[in-house]
PDB file of N, CA and C in Angstrom:
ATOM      1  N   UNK A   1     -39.903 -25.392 -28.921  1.00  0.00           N
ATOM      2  CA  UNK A   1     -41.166 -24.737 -28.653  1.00  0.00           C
ATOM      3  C   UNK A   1     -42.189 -25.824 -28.352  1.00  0.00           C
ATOM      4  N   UNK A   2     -43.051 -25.611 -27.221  1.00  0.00           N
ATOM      5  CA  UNK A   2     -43.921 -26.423 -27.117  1.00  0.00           C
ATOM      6  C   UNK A   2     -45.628 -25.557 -26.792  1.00  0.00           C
ATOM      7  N   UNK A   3     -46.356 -26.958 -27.070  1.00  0.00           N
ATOM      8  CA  UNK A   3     -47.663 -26.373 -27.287  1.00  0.00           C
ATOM      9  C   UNK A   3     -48.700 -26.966 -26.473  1.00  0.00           C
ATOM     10  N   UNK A   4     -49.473 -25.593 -25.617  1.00  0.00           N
ATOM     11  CA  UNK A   4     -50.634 -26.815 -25.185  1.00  0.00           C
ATOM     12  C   UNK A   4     -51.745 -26.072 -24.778  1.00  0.00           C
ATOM     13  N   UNK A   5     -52.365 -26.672 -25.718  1.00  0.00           N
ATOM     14  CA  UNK A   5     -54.312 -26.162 -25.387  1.00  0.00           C
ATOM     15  C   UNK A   5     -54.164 -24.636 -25.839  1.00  0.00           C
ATOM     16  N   UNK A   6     -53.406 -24.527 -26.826  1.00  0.00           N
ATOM     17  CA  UNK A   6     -53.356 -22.712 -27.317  1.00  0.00           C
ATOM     18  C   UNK A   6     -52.749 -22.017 -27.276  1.00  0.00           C
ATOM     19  N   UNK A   7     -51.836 -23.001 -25.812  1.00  0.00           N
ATOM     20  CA  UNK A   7     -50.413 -21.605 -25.118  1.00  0.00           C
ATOM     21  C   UNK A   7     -49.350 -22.452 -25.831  1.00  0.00           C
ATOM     22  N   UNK A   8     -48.625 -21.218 -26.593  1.00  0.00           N
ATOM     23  CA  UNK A   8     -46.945 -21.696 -27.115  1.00  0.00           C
ATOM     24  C   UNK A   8     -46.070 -21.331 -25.839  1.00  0.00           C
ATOM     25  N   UNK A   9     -45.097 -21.827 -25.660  1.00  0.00           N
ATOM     26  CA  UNK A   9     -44.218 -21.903 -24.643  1.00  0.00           C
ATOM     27  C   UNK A   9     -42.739 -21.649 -25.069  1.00  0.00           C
ATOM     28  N   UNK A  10     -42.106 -20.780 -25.448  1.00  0.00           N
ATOM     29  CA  UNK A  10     -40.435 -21.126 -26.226  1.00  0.00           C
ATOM     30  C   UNK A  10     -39.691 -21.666 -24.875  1.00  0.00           C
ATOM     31  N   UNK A  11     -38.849 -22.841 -25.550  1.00  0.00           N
ATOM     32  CA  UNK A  11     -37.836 -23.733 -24.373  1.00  0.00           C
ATOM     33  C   UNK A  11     -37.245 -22.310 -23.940  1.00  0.00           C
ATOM     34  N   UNK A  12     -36.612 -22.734 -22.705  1.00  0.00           N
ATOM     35  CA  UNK A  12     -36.003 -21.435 -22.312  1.00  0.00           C
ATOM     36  C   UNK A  12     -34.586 -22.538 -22.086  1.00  0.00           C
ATOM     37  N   UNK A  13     -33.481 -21.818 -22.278  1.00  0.00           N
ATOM     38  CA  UNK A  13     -32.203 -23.003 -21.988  1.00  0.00           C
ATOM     39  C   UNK A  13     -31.325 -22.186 -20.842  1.00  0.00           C
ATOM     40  N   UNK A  14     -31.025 -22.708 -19.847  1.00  0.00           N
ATOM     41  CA  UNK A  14     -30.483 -21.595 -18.903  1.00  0.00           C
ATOM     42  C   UNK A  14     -29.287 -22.411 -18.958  1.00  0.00           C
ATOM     43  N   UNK A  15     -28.088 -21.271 -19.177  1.00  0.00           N
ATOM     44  CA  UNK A  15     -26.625 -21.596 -19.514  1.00  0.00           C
ATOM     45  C   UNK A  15     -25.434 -20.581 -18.526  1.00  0.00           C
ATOM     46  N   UNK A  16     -24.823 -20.795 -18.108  1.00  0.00           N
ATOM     47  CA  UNK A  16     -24.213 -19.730 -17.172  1.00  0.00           C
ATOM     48  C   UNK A  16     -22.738 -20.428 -17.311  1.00  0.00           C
ATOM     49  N   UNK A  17     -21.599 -19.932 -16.462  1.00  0.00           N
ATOM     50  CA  UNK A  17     -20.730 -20.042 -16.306  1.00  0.00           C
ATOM     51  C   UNK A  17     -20.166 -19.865 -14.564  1.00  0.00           C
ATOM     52  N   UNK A  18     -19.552 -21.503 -14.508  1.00  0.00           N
ATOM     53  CA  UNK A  18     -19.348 -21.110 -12.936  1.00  0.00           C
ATOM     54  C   UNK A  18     -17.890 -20.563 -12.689  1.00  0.00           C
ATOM     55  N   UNK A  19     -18.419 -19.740 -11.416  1.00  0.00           N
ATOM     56  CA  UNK A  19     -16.968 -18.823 -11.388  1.00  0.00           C
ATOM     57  C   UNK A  19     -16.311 -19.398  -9.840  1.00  0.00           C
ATOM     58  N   UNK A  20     -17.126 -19.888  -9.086  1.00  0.00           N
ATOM     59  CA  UNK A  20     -16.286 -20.094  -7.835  1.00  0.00           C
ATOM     60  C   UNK A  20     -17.162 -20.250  -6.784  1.00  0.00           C
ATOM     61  N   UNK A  21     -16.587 -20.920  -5.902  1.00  0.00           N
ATOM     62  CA  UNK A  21     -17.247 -21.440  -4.832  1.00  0.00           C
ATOM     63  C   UNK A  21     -16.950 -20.551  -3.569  1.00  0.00           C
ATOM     64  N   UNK A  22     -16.148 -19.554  -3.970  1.00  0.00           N
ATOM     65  CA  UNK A  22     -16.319 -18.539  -2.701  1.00  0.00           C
ATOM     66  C   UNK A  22     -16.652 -17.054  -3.018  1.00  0.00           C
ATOM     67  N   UNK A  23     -16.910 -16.311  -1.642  1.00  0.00           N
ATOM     68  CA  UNK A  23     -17.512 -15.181  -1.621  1.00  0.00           C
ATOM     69  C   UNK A  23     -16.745 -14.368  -0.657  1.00  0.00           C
ATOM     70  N   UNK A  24     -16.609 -13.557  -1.261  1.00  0.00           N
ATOM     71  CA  UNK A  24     -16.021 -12.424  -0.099  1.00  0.00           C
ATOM     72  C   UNK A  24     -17.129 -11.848   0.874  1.00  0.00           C
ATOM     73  N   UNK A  25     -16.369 -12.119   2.551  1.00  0.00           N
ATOM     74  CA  UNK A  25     -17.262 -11.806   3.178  1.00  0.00           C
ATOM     75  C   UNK A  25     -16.710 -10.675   3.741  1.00  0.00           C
ATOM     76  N   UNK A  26     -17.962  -9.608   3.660  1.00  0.00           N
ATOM     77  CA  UNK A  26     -17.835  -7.896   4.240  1.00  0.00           C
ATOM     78  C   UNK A  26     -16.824  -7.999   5.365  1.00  0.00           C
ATOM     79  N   UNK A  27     -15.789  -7.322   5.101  1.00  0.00           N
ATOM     80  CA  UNK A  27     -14.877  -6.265   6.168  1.00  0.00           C
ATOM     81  C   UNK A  27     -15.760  -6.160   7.836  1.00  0.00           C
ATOM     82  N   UNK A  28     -15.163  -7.249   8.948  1.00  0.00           N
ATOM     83  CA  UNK A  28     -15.696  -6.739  10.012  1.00  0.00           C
ATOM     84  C   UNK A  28     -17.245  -7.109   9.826  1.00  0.00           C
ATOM     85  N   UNK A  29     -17.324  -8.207   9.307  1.00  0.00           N
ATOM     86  CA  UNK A  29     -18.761  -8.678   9.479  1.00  0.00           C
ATOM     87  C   UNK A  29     -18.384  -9.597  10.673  1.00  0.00           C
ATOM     88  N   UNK A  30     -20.007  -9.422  11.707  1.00  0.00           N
ATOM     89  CA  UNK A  30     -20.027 -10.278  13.146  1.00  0.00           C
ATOM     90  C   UNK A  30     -21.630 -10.444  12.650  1.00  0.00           C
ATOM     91  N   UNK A  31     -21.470 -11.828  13.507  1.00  0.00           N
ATOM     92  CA  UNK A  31     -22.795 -12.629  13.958  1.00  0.00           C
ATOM     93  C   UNK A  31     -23.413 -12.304  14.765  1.00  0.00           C
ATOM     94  N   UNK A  32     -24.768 -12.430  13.575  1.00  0.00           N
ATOM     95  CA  UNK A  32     -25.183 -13.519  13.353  1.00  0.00           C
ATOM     96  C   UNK A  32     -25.083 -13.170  11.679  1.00  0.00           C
ATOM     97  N   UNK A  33     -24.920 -13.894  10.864  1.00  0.00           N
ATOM     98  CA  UNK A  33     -24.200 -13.908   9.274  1.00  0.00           C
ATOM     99  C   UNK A  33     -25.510 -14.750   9.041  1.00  0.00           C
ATOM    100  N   UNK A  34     -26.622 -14.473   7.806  1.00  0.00           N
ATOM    101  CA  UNK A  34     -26.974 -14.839   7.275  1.00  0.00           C
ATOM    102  C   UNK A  34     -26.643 -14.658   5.851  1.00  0.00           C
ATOM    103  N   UNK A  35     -26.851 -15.605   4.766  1.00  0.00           N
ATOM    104  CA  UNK A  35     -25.757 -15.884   3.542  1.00  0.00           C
ATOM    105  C   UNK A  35     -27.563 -16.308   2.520  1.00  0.00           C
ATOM    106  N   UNK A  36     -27.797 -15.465   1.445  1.00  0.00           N
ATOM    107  CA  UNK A  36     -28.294 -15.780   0.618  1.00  0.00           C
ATOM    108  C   UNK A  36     -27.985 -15.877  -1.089  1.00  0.00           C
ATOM    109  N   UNK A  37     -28.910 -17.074  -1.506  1.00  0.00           N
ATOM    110  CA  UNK A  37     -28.605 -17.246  -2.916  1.00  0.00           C
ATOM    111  C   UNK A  37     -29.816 -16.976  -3.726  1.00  0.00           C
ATOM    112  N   UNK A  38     -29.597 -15.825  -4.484  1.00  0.00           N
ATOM    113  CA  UNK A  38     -30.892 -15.280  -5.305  1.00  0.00           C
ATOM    114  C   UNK A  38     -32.264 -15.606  -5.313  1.00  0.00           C
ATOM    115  N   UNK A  39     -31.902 -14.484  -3.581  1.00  0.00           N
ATOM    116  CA  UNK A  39     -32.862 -14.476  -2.252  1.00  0.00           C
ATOM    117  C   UNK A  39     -33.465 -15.804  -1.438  1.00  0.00           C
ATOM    118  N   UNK A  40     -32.465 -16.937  -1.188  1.00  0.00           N
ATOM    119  CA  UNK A  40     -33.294 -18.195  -0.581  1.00  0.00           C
ATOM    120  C   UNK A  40     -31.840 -18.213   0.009  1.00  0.00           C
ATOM    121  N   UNK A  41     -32.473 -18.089   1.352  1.00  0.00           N
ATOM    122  CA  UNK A  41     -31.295 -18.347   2.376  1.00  0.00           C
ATOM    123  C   UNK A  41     -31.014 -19.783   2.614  1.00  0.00           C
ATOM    124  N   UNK A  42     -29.346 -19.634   2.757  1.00  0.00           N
ATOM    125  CA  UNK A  42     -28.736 -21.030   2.597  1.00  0.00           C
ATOM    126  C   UNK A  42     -28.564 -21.250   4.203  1.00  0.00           C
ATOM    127  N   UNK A  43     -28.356 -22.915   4.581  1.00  0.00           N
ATOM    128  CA  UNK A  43     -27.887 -23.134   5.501  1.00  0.00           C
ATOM    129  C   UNK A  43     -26.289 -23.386   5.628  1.00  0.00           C
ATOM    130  N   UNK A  44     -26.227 -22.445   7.403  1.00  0.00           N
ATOM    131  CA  UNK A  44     -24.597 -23.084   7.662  1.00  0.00           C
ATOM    132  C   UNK A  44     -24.328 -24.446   7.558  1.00  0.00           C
ATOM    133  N   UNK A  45     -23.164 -25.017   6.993  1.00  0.00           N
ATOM    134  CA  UNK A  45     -22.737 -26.423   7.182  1.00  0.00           C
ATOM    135  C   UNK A  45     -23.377 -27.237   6.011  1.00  0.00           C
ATOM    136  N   UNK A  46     -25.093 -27.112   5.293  1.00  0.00           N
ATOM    137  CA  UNK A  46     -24.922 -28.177   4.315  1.00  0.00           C
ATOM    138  C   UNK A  46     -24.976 -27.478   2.669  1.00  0.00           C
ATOM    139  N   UNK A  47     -24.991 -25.872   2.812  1.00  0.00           N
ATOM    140  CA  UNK A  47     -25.322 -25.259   2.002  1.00  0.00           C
ATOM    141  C   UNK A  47     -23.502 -24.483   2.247  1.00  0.00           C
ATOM    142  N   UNK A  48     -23.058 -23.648   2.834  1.00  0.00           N
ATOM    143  CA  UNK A  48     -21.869 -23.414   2.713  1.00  0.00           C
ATOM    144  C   UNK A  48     -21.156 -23.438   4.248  1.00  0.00           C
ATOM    145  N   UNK A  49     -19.670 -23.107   4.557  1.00  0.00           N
ATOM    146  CA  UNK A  49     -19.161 -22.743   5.928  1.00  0.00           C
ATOM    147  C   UNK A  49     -18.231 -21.180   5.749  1.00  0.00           C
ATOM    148  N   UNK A  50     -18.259 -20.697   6.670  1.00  0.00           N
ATOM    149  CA  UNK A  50     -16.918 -19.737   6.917  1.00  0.00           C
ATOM    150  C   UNK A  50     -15.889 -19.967   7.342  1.00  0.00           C
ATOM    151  N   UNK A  51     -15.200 -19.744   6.510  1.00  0.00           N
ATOM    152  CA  UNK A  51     -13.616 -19.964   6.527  1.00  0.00           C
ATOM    153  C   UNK A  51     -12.554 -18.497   6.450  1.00  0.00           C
ATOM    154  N   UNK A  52     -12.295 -17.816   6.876  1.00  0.00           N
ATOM    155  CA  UNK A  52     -11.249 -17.214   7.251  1.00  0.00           C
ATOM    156  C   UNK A  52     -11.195 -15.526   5.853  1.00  0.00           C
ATOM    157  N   UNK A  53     -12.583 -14.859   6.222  1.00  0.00           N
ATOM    158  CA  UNK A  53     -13.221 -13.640   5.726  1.00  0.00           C
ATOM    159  C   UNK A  53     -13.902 -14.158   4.621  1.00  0.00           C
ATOM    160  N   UNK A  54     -14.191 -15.990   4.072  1.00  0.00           N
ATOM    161  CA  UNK A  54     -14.754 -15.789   2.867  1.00  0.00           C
ATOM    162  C   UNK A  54     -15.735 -17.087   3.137  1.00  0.00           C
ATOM    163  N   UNK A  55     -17.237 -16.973   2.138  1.00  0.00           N
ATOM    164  CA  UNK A  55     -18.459 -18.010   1.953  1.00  0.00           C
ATOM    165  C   UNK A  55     -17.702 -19.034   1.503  1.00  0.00           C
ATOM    166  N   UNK A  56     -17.154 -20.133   1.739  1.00  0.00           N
ATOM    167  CA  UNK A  56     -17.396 -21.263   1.062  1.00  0.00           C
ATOM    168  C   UNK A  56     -18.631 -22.121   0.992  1.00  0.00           C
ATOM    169  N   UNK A  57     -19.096 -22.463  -0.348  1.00  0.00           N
ATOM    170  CA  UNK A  57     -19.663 -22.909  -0.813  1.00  0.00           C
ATOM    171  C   UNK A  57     -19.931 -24.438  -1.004  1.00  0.00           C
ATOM    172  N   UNK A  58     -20.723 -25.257  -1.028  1.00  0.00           N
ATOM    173  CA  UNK A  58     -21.147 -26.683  -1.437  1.00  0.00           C
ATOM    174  C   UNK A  58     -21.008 -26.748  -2.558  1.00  0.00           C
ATOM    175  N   UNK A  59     -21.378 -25.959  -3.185  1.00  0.00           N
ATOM    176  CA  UNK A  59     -21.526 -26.045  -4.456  1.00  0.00           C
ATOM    177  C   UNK A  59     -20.986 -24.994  -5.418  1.00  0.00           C
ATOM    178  N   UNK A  60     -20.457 -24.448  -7.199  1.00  0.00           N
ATOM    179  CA  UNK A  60     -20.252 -23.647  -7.895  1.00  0.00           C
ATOM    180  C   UNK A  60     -20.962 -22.554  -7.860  1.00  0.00           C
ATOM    181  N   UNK A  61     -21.265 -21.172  -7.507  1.00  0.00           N
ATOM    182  CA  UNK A  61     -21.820 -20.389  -8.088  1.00  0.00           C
ATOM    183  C   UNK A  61     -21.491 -19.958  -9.486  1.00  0.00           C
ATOM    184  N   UNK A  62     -22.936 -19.774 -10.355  1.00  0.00           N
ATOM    185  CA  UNK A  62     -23.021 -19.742 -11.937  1.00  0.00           C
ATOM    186  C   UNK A  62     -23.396 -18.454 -11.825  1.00  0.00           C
ATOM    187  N   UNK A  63     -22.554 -17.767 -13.116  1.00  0.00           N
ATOM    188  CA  UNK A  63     -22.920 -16.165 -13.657  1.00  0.00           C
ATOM    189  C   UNK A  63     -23.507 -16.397 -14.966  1.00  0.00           C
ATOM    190  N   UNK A  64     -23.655 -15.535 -15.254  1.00  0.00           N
ATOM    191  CA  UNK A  64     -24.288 -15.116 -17.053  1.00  0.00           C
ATOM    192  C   UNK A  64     -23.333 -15.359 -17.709  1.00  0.00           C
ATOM    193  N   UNK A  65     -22.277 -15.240 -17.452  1.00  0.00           N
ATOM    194  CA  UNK A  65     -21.101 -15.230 -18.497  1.00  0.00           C
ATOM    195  C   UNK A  65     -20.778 -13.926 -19.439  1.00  0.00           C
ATOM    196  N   UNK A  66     -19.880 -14.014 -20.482  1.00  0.00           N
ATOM    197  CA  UNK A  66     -20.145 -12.852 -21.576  1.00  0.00           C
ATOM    198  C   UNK A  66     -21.561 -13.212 -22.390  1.00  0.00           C
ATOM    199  N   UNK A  67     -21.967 -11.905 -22.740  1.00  0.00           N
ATOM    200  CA  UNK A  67     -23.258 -11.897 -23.839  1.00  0.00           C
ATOM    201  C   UNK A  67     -22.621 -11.353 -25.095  1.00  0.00           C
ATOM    202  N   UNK A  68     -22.922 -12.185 -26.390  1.00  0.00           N
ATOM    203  CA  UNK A  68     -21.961 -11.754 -27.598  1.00  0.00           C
ATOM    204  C   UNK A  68     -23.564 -10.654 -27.479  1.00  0.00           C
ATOM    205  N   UNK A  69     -22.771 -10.036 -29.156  1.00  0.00           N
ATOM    206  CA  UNK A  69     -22.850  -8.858 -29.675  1.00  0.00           C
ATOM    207  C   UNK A  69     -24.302  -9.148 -29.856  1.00  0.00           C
ATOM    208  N   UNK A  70     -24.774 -10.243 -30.811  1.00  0.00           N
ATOM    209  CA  UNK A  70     -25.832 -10.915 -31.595  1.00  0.00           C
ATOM    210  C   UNK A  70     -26.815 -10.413 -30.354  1.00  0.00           C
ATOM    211  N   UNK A  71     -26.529 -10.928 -29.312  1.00  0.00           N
ATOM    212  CA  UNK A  71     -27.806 -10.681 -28.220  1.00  0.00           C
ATOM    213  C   UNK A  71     -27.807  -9.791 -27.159  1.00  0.00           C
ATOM    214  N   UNK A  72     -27.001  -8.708 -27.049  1.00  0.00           N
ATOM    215  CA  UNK A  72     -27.056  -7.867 -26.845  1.00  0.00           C
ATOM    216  C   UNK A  72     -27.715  -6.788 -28.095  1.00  0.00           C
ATOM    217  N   UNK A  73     -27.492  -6.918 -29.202  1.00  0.00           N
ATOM    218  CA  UNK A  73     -28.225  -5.799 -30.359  1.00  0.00           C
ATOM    219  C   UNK A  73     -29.636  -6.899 -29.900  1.00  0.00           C
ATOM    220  N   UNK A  74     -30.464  -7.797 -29.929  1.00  0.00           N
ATOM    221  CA  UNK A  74     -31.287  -8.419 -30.571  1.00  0.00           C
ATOM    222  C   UNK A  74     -32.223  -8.020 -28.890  1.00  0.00           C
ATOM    223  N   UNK A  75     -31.818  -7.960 -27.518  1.00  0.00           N
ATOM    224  CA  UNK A  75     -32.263  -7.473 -26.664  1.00  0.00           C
ATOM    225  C   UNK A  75     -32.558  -5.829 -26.591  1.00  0.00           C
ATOM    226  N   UNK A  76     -31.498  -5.272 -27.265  1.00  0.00           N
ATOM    227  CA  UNK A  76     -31.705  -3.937 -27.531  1.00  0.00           C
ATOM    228  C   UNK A  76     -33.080  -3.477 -27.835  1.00  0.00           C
ATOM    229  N   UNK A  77     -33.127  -4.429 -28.928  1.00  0.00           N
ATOM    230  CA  UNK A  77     -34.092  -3.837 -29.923  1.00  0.00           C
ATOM    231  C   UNK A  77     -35.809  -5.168 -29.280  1.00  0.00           C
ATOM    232  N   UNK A  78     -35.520  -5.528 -28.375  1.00  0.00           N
ATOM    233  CA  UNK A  78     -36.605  -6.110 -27.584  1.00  0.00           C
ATOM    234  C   UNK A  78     -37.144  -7.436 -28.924  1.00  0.00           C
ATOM    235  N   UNK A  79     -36.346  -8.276 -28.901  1.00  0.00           N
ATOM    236  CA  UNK A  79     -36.721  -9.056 -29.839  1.00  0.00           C
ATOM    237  C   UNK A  79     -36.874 -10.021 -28.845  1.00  0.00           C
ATOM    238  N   UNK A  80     -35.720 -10.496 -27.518  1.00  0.00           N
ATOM    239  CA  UNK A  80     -35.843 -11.526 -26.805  1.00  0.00           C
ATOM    240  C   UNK A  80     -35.005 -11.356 -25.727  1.00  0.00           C
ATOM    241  N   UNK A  81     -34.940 -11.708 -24.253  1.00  0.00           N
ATOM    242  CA  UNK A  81     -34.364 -11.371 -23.699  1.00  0.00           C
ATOM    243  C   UNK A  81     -32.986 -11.853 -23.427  1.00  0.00           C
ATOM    244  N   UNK A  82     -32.635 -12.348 -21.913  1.00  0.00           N
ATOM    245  CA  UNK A  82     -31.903 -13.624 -21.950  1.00  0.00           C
ATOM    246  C   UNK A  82     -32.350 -14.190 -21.007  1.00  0.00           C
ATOM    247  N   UNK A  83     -32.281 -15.882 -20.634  1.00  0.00           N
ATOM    248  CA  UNK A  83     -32.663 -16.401 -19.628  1.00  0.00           C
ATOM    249  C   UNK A  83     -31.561 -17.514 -19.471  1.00  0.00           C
ATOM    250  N   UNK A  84     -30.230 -16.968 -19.750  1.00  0.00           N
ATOM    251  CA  UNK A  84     -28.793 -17.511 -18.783  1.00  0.00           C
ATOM    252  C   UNK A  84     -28.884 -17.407 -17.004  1.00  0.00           C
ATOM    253  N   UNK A  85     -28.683 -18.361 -16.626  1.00  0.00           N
ATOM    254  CA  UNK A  85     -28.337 -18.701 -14.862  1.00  0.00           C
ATOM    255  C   UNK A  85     -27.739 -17.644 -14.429  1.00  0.00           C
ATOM    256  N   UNK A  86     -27.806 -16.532 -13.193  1.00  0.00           N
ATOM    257  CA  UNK A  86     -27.024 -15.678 -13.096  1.00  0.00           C
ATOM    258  C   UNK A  86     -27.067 -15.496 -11.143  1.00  0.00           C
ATOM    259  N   UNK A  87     -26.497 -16.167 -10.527  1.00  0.00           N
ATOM    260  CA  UNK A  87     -27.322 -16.043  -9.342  1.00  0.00           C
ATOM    261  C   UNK A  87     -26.157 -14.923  -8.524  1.00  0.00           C
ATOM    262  N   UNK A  88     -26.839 -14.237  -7.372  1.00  0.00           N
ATOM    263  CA  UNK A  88     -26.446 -13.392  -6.524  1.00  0.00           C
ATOM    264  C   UNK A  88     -26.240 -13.875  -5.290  1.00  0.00           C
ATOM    265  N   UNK A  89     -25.407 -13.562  -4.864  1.00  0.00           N
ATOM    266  CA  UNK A  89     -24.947 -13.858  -3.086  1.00  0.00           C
ATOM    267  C   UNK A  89     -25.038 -12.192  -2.366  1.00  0.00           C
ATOM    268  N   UNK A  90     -26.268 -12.560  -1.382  1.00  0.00           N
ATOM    269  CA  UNK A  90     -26.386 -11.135  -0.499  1.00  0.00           C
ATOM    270  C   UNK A  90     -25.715 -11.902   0.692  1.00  0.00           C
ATOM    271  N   UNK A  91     -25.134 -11.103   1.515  1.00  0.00           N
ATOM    272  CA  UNK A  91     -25.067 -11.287   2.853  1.00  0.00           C
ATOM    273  C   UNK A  91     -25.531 -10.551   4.124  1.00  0.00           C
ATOM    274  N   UNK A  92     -26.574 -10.990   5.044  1.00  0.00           N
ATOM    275  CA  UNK A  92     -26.908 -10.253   6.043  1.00  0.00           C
ATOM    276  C   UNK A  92     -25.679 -10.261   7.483  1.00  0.00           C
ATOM    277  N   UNK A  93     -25.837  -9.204   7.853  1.00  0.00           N
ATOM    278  CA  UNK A  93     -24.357  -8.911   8.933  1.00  0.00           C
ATOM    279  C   UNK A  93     -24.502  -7.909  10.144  1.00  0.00           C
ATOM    280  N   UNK A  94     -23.789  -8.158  10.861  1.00  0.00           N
ATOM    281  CA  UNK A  94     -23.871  -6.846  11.983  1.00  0.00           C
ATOM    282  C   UNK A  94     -22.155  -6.125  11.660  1.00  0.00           C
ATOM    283  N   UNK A  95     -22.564  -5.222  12.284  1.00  0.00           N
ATOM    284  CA  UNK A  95     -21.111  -4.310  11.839  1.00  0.00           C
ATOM    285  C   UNK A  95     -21.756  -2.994  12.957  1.00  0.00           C
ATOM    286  N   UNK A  96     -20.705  -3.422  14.226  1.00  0.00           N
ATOM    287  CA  UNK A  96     -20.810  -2.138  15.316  1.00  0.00           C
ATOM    288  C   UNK A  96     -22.322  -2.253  15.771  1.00  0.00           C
ATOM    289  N   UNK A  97     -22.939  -3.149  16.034  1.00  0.00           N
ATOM    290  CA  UNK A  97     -24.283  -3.124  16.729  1.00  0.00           C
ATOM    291  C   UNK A  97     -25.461  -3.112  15.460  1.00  0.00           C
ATOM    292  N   UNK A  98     -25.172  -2.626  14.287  1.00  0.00           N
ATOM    293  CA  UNK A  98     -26.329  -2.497  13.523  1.00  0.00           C
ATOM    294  C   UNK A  98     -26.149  -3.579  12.078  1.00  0.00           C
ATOM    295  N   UNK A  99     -27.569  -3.720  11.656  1.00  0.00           N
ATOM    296  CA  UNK A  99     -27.679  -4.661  10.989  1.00  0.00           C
ATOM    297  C   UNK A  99     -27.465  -3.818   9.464  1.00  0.00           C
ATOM    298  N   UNK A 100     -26.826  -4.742   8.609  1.00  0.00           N
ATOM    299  CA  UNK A 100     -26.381  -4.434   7.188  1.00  0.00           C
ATOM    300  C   UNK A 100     -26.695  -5.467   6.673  1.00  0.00           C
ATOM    301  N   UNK A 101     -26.567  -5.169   5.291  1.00  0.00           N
ATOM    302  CA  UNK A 101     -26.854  -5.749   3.815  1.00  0.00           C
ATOM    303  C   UNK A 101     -26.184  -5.739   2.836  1.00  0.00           C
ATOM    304  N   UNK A 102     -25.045  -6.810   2.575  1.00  0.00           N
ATOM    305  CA  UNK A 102     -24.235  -6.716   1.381  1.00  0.00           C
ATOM    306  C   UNK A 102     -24.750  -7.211   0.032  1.00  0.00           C
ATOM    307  N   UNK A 103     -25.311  -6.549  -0.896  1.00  0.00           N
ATOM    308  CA  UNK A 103     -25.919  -7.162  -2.054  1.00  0.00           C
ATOM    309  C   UNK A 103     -24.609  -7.743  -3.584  1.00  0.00           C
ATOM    310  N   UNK A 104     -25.151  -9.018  -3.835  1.00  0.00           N
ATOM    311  CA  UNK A 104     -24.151  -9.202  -4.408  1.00  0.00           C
ATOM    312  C   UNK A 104     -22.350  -9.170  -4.776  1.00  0.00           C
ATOM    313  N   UNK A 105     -22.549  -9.635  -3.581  1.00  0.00           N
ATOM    314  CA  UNK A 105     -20.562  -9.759  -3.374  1.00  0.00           C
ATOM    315  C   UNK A 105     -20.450 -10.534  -3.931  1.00  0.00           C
ATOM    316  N   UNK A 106     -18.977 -10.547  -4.220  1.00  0.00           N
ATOM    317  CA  UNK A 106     -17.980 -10.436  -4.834  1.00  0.00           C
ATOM    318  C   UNK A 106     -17.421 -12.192  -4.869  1.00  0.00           C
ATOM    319  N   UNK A 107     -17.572 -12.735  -5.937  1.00  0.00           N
ATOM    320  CA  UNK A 107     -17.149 -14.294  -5.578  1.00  0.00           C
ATOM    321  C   UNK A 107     -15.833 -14.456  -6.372  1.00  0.00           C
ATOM    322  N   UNK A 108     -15.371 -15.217  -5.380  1.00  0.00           N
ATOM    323  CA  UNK A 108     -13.425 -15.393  -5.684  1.00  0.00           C
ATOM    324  C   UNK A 108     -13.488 -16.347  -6.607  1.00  0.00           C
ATOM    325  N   UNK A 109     -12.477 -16.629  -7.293  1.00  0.00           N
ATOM    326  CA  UNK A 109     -12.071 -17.641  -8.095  1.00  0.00           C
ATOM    327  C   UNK A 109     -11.454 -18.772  -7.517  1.00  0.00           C
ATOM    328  N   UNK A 110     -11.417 -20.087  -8.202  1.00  0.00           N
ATOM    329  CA  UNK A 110     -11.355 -21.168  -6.511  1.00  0.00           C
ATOM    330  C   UNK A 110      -9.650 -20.834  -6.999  1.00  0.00           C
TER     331      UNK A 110
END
């Protein structure tokens, strides 16, 4: 906990679990493919590439992981929330002339 000029602040510790560096990309998705990470669009080539229906990634995408019991009852009851890493992959796509929106797909295991 930190303090300043009146305002308390509780550390916040962001903890996640990485699951994989790829993403399933939508069935019959055509370009132009835009690829976002909990909403900040990445670039082709230094942020991820497409490879053969799936996002590869530069880097791990991190989930929440499991939430034990302790903080799930202790959120219940609005004592505290959680602030574990949990990020989302949307993908923007065409499919037959019109533009779509895949929210949170599906990331493979490497």
């Amino acid at each position: 906990m930190t303090q300043d000029r009146g305002r308390v602040e509780l550390e916040r510790i962001e903890e996640g679990v990485e699951v994989g560096r790829r993403a399933r990309l939508p069935r019959g998705a055509q370009a132009p493919i835009r690829v976002y990470v909990n909403g900040v669009e990445q670039r082709e080539g230094s942020d991820y590439e497409l490879r053969g229906g799936a996002i590869v990634f530069s880097r791990p995408i991190v989930k929440e992981g499991k939430v034990s019991g302790f903080r799930w009852m202790a959120m219940f009851l609005g004592l505290f929330g959680t602030y574990r890493k949990n990020e989302t992959v949307d993908v923007e796509y065409r499919l037959g002339g019109e533009l779509k929106l895949a929210s949170d797909v599906e990331i493979l295991p490497d």
